[in-house]
Protein backbone atom coordinates (compact mmCIF):
# COMPACT_ATOMS: atom_id res chain seq x y z
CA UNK A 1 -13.31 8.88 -18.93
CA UNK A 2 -15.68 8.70 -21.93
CA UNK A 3 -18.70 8.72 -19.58
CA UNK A 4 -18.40 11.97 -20.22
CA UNK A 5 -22.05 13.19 -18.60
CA UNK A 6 -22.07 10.90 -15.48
CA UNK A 7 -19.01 11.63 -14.41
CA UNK A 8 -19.91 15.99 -15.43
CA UNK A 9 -22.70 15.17 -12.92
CA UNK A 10 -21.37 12.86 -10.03
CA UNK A 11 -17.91 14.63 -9.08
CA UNK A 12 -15.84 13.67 -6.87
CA UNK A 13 -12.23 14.59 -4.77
CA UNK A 14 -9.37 14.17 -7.03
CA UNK A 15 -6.43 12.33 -4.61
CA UNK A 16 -3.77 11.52 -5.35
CA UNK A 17 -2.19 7.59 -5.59
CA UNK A 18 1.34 6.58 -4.05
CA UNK A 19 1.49 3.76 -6.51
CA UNK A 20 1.44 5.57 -9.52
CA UNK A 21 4.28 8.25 -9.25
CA UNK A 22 6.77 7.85 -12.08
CA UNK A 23 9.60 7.65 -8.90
CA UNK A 24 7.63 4.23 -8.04
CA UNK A 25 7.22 3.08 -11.56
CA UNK A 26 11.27 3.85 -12.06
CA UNK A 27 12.24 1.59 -9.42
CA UNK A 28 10.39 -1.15 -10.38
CA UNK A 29 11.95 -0.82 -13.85
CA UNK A 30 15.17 -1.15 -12.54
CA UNK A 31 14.43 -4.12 -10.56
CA UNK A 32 13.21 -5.97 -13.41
CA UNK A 33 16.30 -4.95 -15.72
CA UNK A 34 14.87 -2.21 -17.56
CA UNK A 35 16.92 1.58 -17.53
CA UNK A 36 13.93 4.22 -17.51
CA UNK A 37 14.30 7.93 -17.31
CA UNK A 38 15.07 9.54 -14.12
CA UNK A 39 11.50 10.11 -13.13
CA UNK A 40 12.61 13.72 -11.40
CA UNK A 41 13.72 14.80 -15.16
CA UNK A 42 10.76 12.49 -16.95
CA UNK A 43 8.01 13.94 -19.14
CA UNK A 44 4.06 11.83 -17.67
CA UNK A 45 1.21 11.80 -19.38
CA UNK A 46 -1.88 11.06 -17.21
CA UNK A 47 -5.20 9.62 -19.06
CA UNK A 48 -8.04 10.35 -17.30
CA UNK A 49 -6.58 13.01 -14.93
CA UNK A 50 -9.48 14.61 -13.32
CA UNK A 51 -8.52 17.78 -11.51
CA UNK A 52 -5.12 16.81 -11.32
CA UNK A 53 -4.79 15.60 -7.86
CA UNK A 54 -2.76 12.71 -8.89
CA UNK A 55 0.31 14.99 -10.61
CA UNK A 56 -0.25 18.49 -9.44
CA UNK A 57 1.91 17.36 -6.22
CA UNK A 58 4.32 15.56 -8.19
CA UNK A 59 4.66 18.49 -10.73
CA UNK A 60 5.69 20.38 -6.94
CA UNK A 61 8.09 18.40 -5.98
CA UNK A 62 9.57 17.48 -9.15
CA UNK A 63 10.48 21.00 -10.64
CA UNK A 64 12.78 19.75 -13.73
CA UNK A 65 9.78 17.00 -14.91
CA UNK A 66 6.77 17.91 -17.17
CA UNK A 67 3.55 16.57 -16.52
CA UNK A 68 0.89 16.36 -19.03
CA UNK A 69 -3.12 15.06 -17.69
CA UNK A 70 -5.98 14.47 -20.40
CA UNK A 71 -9.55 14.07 -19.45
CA UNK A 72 -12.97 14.60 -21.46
CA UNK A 73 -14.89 16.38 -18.48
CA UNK A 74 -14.38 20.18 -19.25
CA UNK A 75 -15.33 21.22 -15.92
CA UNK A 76 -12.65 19.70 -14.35
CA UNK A 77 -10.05 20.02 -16.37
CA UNK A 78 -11.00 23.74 -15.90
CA UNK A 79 -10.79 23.67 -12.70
CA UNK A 80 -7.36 21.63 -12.12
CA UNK A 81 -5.95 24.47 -14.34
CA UNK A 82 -7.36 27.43 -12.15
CA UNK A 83 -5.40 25.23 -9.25
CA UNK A 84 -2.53 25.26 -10.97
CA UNK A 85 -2.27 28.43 -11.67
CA UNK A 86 -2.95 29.70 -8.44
CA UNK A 87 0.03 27.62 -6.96
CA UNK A 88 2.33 29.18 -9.45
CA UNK A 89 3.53 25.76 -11.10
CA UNK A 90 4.95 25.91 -14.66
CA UNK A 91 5.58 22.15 -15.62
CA UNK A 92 1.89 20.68 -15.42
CA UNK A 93 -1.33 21.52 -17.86
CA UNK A 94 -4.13 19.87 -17.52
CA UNK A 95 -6.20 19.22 -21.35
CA UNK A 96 -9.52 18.79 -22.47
CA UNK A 97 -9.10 15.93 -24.91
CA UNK A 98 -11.14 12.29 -26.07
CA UNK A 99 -8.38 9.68 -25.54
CA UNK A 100 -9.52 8.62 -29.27
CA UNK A 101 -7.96 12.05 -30.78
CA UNK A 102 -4.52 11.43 -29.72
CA UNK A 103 -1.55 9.95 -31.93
CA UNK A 104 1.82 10.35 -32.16
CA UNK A 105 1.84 13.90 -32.84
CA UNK A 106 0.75 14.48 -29.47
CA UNK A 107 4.43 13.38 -28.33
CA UNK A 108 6.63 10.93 -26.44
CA UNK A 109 6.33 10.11 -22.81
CA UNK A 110 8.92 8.62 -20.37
CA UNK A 111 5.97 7.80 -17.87
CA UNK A 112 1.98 7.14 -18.79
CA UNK A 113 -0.20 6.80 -16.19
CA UNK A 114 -3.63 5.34 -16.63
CA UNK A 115 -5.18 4.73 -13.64
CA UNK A 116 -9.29 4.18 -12.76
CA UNK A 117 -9.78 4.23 -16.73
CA UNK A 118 -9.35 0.69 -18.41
CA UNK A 119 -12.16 -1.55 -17.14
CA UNK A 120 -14.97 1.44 -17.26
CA UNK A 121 -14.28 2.60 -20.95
CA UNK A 122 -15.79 0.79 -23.97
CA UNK A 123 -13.64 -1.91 -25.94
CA UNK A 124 -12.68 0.48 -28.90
CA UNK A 125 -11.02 3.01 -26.23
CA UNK A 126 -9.19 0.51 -24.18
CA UNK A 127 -7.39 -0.63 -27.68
CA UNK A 128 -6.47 3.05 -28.06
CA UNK A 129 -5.05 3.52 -24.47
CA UNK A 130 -2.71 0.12 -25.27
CA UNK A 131 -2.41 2.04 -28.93
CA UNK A 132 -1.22 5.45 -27.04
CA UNK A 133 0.84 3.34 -24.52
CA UNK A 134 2.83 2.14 -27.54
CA UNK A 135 3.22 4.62 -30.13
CA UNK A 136 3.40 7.73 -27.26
CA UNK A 137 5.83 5.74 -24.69
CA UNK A 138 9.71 6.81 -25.29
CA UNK A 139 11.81 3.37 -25.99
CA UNK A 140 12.77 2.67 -22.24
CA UNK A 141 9.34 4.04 -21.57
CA UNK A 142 6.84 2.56 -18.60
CA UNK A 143 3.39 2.49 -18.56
CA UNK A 144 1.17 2.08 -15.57
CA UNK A 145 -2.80 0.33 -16.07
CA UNK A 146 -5.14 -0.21 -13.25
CA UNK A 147 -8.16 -2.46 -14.17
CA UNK A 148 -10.48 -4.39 -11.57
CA UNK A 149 -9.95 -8.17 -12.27
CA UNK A 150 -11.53 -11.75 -12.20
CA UNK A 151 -11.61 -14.00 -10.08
CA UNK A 152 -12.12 -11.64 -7.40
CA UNK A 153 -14.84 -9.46 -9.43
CA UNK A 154 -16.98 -12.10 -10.15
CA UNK A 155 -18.95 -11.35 -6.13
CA UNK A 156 -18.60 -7.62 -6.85
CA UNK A 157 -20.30 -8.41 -10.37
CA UNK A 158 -23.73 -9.65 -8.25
CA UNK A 159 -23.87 -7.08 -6.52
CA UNK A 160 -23.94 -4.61 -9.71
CA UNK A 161 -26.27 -6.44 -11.78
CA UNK A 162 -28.13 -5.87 -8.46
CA UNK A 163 -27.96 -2.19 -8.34
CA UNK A 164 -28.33 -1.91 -12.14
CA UNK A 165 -31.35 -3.83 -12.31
CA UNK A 166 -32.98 -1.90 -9.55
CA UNK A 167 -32.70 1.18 -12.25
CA UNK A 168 -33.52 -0.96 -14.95
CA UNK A 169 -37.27 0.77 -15.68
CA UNK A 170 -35.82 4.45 -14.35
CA UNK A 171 -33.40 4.92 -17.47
CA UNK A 172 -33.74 8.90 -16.87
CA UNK A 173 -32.86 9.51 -12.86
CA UNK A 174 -29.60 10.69 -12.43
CA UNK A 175 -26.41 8.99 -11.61
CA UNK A 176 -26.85 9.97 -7.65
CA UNK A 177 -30.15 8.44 -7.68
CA UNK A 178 -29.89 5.40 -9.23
CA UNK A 179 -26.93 4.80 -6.82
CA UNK A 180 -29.22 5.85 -3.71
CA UNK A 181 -32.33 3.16 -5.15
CA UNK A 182 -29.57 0.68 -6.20
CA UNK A 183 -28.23 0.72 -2.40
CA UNK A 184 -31.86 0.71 -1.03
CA UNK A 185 -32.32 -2.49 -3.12
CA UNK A 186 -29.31 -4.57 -2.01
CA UNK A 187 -30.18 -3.63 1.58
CA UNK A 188 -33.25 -5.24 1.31
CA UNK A 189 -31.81 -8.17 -0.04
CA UNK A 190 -29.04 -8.38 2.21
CA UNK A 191 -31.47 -8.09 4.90
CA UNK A 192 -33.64 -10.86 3.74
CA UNK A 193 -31.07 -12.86 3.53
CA UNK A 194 -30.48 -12.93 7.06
CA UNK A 195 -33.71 -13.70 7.98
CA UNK A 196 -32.91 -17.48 6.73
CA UNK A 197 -30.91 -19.28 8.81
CA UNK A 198 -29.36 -22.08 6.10
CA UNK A 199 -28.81 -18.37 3.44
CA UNK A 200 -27.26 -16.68 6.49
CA UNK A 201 -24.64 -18.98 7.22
CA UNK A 202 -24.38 -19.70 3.62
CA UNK A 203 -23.74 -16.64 2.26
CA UNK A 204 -22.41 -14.61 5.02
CA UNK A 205 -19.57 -13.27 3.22
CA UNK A 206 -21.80 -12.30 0.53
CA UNK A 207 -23.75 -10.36 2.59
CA UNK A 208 -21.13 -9.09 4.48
CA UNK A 209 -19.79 -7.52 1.00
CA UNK A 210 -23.14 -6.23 0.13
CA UNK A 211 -23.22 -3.85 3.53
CA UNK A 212 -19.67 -2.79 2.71
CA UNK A 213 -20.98 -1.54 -0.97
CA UNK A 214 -24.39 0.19 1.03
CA UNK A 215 -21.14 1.98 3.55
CA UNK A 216 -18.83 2.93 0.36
CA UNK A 217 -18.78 6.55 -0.58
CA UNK A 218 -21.69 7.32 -2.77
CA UNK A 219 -19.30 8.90 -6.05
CA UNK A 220 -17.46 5.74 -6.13
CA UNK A 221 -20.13 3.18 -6.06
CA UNK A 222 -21.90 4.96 -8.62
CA UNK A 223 -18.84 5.20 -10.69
CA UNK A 224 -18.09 1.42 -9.98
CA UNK A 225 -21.17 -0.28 -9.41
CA UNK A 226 -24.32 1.99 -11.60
CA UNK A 227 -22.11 2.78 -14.46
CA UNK A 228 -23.07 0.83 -17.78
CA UNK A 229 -19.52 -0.06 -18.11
CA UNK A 230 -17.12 -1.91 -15.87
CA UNK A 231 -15.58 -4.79 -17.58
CA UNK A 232 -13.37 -7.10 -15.04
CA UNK A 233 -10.34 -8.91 -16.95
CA UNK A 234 -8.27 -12.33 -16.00
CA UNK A 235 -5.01 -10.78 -15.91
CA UNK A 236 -4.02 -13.02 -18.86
CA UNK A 237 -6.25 -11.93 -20.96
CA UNK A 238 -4.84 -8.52 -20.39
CA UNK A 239 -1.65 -9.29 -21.13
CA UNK A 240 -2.95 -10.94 -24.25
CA UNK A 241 -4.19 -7.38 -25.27
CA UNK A 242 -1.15 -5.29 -24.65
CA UNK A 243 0.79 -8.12 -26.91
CA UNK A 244 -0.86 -7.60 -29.63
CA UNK A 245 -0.25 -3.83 -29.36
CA UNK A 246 3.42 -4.57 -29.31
CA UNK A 247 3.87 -3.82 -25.51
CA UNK A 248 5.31 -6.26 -22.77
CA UNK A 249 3.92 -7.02 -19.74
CA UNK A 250 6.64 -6.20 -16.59
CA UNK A 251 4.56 -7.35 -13.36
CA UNK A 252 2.22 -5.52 -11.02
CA UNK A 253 3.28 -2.64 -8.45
CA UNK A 254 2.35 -4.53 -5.56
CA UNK A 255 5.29 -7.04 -5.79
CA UNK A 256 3.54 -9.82 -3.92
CA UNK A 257 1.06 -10.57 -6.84
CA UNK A 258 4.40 -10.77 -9.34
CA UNK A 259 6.59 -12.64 -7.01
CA UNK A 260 6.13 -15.84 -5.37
CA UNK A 261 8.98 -16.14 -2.77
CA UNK A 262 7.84 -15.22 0.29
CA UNK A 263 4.59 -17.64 0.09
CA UNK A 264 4.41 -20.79 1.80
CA UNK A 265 6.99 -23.30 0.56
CA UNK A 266 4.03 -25.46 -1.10
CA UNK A 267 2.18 -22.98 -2.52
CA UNK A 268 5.86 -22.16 -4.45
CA UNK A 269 6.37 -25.53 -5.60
CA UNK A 270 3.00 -25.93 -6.92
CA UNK A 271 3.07 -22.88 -8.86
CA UNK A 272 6.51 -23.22 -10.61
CA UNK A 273 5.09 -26.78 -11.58
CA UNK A 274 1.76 -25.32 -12.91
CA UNK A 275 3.85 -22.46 -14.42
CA UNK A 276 6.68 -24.07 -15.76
CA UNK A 277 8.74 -20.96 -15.72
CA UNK A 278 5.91 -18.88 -17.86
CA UNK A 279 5.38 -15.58 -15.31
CA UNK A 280 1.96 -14.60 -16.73
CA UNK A 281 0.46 -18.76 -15.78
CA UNK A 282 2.28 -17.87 -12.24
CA UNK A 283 0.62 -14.90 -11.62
CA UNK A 284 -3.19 -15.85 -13.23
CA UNK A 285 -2.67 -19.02 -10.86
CA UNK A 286 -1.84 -16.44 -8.15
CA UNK A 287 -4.98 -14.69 -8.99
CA UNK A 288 -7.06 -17.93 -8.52
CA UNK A 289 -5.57 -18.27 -5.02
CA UNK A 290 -5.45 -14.69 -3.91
CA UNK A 291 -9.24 -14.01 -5.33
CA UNK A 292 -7.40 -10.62 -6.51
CA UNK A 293 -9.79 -8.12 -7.60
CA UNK A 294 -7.86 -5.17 -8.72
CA UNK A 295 -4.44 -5.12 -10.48
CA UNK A 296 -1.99 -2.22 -11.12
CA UNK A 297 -0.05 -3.40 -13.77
CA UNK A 298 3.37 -2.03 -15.41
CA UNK A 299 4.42 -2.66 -18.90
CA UNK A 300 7.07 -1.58 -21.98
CA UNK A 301 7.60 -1.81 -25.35
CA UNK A 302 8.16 -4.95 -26.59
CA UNK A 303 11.62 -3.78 -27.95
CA UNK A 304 12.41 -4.12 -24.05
CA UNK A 305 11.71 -7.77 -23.55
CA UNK A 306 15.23 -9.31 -23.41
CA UNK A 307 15.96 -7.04 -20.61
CA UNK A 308 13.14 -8.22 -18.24
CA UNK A 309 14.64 -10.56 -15.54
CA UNK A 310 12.01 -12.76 -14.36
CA UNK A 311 14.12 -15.35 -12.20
CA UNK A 312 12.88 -13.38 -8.75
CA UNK A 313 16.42 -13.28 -8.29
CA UNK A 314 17.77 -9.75 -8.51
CA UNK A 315 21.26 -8.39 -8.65
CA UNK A 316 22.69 -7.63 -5.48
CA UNK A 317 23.72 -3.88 -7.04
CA UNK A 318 20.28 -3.18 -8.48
CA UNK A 319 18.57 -3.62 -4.36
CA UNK A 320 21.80 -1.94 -2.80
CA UNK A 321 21.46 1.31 -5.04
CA UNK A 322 17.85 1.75 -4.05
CA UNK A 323 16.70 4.57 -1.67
CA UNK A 324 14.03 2.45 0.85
CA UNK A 325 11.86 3.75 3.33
CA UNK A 326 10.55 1.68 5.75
CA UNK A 327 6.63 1.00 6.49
CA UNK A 328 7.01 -1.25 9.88
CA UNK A 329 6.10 0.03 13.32
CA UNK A 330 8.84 -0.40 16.31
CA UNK A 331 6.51 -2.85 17.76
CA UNK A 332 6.89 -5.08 14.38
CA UNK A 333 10.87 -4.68 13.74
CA UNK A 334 10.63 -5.93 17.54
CA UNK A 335 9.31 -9.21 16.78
CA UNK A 336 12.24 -10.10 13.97
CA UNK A 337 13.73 -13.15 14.47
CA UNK A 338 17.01 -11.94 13.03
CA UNK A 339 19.25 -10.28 16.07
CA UNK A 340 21.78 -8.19 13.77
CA UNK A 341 18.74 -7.16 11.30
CA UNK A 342 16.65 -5.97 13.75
CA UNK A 343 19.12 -3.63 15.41
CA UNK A 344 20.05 -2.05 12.25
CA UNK A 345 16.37 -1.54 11.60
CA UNK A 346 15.19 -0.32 14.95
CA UNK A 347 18.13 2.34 14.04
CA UNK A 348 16.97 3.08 10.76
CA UNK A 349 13.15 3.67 12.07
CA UNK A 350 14.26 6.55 14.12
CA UNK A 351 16.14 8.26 10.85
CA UNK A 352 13.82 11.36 9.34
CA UNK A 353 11.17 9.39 6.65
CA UNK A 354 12.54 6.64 7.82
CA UNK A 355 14.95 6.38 4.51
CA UNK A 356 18.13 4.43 4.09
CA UNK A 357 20.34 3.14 1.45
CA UNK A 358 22.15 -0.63 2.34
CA UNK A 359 25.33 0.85 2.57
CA UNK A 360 23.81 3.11 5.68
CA UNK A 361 22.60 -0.12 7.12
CA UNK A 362 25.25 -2.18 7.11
CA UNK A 363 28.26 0.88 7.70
CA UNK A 364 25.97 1.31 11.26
CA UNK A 365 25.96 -2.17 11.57
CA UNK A 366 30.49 -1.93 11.41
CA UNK A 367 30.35 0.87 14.07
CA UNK A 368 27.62 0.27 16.61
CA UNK A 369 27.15 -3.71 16.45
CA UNK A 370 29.30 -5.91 15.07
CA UNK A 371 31.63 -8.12 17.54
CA UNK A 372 33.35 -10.01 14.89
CA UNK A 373 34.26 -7.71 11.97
CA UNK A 374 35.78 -10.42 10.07
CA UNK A 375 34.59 -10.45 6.61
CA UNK A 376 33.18 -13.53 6.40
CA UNK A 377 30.82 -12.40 9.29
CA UNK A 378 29.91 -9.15 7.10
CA UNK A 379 28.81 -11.12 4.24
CA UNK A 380 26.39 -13.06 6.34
CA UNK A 381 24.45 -10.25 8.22
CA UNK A 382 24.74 -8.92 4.37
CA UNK A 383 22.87 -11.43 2.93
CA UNK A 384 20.35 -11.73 6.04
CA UNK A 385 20.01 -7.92 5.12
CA UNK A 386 18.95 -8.26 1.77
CA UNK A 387 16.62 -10.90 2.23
CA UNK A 388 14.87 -9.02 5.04
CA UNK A 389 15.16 -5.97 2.43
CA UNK A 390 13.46 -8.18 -0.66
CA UNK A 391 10.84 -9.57 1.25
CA UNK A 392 10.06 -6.75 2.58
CA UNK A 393 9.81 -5.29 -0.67
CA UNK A 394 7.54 -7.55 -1.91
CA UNK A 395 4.93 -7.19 1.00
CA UNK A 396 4.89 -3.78 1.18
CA UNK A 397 7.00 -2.93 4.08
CA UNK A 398 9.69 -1.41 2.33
CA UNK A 399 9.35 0.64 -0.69
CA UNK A 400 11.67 1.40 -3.07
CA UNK A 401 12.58 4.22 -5.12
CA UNK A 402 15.96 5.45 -7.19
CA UNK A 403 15.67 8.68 -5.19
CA UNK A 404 14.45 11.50 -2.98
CA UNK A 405 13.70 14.47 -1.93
CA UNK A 406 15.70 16.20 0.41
CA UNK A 407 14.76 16.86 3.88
CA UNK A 408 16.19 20.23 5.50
CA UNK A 409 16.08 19.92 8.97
CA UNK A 410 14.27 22.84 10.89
CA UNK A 411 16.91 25.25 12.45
CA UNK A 412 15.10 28.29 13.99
CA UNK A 413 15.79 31.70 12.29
CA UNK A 414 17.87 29.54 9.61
CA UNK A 415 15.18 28.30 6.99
CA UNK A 416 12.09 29.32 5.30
CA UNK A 417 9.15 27.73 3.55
CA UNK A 418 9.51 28.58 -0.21
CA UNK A 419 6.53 30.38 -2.00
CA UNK A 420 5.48 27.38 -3.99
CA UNK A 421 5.10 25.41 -1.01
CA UNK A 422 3.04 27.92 0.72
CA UNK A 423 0.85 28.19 -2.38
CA UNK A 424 0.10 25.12 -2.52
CA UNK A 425 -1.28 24.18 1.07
CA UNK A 426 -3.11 27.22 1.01
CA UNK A 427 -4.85 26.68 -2.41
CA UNK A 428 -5.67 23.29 -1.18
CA UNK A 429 -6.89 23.74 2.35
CA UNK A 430 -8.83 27.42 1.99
CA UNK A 431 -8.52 28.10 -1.69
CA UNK A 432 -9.93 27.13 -5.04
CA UNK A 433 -9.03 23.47 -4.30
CA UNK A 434 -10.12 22.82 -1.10
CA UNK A 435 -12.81 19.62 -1.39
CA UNK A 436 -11.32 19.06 -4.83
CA UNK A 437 -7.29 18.53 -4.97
CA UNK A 438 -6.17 16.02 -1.71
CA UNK A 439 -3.03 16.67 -0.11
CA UNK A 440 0.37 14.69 -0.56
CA UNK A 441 3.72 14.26 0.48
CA UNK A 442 6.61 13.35 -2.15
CA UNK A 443 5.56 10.34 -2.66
CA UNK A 444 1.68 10.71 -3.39
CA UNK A 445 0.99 9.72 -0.09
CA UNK A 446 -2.20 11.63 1.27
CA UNK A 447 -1.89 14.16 3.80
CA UNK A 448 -4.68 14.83 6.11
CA UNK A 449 -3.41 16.74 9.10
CA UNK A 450 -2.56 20.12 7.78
CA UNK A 451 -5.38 22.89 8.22
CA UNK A 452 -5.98 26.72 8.04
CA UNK A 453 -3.34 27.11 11.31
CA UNK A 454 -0.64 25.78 8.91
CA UNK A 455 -1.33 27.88 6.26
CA UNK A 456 -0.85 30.55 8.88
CA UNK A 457 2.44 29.32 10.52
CA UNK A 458 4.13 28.93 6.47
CA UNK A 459 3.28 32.62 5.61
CA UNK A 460 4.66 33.27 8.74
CA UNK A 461 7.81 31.20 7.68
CA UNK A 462 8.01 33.08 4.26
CA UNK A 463 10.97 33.60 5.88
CA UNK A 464 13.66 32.83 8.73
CA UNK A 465 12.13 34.11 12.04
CA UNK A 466 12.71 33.23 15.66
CA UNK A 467 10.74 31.27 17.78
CA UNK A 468 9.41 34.03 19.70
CA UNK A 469 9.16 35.99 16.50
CA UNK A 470 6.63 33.28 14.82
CA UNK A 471 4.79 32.80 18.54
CA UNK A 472 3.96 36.47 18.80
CA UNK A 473 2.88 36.49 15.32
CA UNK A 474 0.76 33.34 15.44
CA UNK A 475 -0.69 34.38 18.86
CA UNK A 476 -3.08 36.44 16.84
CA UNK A 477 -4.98 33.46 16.17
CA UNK A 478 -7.52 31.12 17.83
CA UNK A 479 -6.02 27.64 17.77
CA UNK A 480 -8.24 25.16 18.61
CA UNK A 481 -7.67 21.13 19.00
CA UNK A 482 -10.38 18.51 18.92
CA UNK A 483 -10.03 16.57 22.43
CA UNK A 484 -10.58 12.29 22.42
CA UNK A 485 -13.89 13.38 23.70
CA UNK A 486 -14.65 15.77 20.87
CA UNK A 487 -14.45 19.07 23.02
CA UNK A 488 -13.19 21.18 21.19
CA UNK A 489 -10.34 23.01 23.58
CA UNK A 490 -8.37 26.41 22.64
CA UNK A 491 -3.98 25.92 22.76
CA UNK A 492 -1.75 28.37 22.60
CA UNK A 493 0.36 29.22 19.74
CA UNK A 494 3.69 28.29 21.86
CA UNK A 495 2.34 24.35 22.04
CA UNK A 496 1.13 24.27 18.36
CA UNK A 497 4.19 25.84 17.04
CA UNK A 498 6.43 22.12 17.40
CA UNK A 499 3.27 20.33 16.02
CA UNK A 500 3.15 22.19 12.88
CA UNK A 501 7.11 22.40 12.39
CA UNK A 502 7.35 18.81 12.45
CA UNK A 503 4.52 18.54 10.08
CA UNK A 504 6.52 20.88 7.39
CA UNK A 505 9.75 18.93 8.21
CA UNK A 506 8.32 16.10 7.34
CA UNK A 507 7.21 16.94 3.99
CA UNK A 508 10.47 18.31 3.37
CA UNK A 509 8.95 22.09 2.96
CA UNK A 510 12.17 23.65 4.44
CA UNK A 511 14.79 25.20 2.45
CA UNK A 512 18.05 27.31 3.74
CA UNK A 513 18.75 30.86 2.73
């Protein structure tokens, strides 16, 4: 973010990140003990914003939360604003602002999101971020840092002295070509390698990383890999910083770097015994085994710390008042070992998002699959539940949230696609953000099916029509599908229509008059 010219001169798409919506960062309060704000009422502050692209879809769906993003670059924060203000949304603005000018004055924040900032920003700014995180955080307050880490940064790091010493007597070239001469040097080298048998087998790995940097998209390696700064930590000596900035370390959003459970019975035991019941030594010794490279890390005031529950043992209450959604394919919850589990799940796949509570699960379980109701029998597919359920949580199968969105079903000539939601697809597909803002669903998960047909078909939906009503409307239109072979072959409106419905279903565009 303080790379202020570089980053003026190498832009890039500004997506949006599942990981970081205050929804995400909510549950996993909860889980640990904390009480946050309701995230859909929450005011976020995002350092380092960009365009926007990773609020402007939460500031969408989340009408009653207020959504703040700071970034340095004026041309994008210019930008992001003309997107906003062409979708019509009133709770977002985007600011031109050094993170070094802001103090208390600049307000409280239930939610602060700092994410591809931390490791590329000098020392002095990453003590204000942890400063900001502090003094700008409400009491019950979580903050979200990404940073790339150590051990698995210390490969990565060859390659970069690499590509910055191949610009080390070109000082003046721009950003874009010291990352095109920086990945026309490690080619070379990666090729040369290979020539040697004994370096070849040696190193293959290495090499192999060095043609995935040469295949990376050019803004990000020269962001990540020809910037002057990008400073790894050890996740311990992260948390040594926040400490002394009176903040608390909670754990990581990806669960399975925080908790140990679901590893391999050995691995357990020999962590707790390196650990002795210290969650920071478990997790750096996690690190060490993992070779983790990036970390996404959650933390609170230190006012908060009595409340975390670090025993990987979680209240039965806290997991059954969660809204999960389920990440596993049919062919996966096929394979579970667990007979009365993987019913209910196979149900639960076929449910719209995929969402359920554990009272749904286990209330389908009563009517459709239990023999022997007794409650002794209840309790046991119970607890088989929840463990699936935690696991799960913990690898990524099943995320978590306190809430969501409603879905309204499609009903032909009943609902209608609301103007904001119209706005927004077509500001982002053939308006002022097309290339810049990505696409997302409710949860900040990227959308990449929706196209200038779409945009169509929800104008068209402005509101309740007939079948036949939006088919002879659509039928104006050239609709065209790319084939397996790549010919491109014309469909009619009547055999696009269900595609696109089910599309705007999905991201839970419908509303009812």
């Amino acid at each position: 973010m303080e790379n202020k010219n570089t980053y003026s001169e190498l832009l890039y798409k500004s997506n949006p990140f599942n990981y970081t919506i205050p929804a995400l960062l909510e549950a996993h309060g909860r889980l640990y003990g904390l009480t946050p704000k309701d995230s859909r009422k929450a005011k976020v502050l995002e350092l380092g914003s960009s365009f926007g692209g990773n609020i402007i879809t939460q500031a969408l769906y989340n009408p009653e939360a207020e959504f703040v993003g700071i970034d340095l670059t004026a041309e994008q924060v210019k930008k992001g604003n003309e997107v906003i203000k062409k979708i019509g949304l009133k709770n977002i603005k985007l600011i031109e602002k050094n993170i070094l000018d802001i103090n208390e004055d600049f307000g409280k924040f239930d939610y602060i999101i700092v994410h591809g900032v931390f490791s590329w920003v000098p020392k002095e700014v990453q003590d204000k971020i942890i400063k900001i995180c502090n003094e700008n955080l409400t009491e019950e307050g979580i903050a979200y840092i990404s940073y790339n880490t150590y051990p698995g940064w210390k490969e990565p790091d060859k390659i970069r002295e690499m590509m910055i010493y191949a610009n080390k007597y070109f000082p003046e070239i721009s950003l874009g070509d010291k990352n095109q001469r920086g990945k026309a040097f490690i080619s070379i080298v990666a090729e040369q390698m290979k020539i040697y048998e004994d370096i070849s087998k040696k190193k293959g790995d290495f090499i192999k990383q060095i043609e995935e940097v040469v295949g990376m998209q050019d803004y990000y390696v020269a962001h990540e890999y020809c910037e002057d700064l990008n400073n790894p930590l050890y996740l311990n000596e992260f948390v040594d910083l926040i400490k002394k900035g009176n903040l608390e370390y909670i754990s990581d959003v990806a669960l399975r770097l925080s908790i140990i459970s679901t590893y391999n019975k050995d691995t357990v035991d020999k962590l707790q015994q390196l650990s002795q019941g210290d969650h920071v030594i478990k997790e750096q010794c996690l690190d060490y085994i993992l070779d983790t490279k990036f970390r996404r890390s959650l933390v609170c005031k230190n006012s908060q710390a009595k409340k975390l529950n670090f025993s990987e043992s979680f209240p039965n209450e806290v997991l059954d008042s969660f809204l999960l959604s389920l990440r596993y394919t049919k062919e996966e919850l096929k394979t579970l070992n667990e007979d009365n589990v993987k019913e209910i799940m196979l149900h639960l796949a076929e449910t719209p998002n995929k969402s359920f509570v554990v009272k749904d699960a286990i209330t389908y379980w009563e009517k459709n699959i239990a023999k022997d109701k007794n409650e002794e029998k209840k309790n046991e597919v119970l607890s088989n539940l929840r463990k699936f359920i935690l696991n799960s949580m913990i690898n990524g199968k099943i995320k978590f949230y306190c809430s969501e969105n409603e879905i309204v079903p499609y009903e032909e000539n009943k609902v209608y696609i609301p103007e904001k939601f119209r706005n927004y697809i077509r500001t982002l597909i053939i308006g002022e953000g097309a290339g810049v803002v990505g696409i997302a669903n409710s949860r900040n998960e990227i959308i990449n099916d929706l196209n200038d047909v779409d945009v169509i078909v929800a104008d068209i939906l402005s509101e309740p029509k007939t079948e036949k009503e939006i088919i002879e409307k659509l039928s104006k239109t050239a609709i065209y599908r790319t084939m397996p072979d790549g010919e491109r072959k014309e469909v009619e409106a009547s055999e696009y229509l269900p595609e696109s419905i089910r599309k705007f279903e999905f991201l839970g565009y419908f509303s009812k008059r």
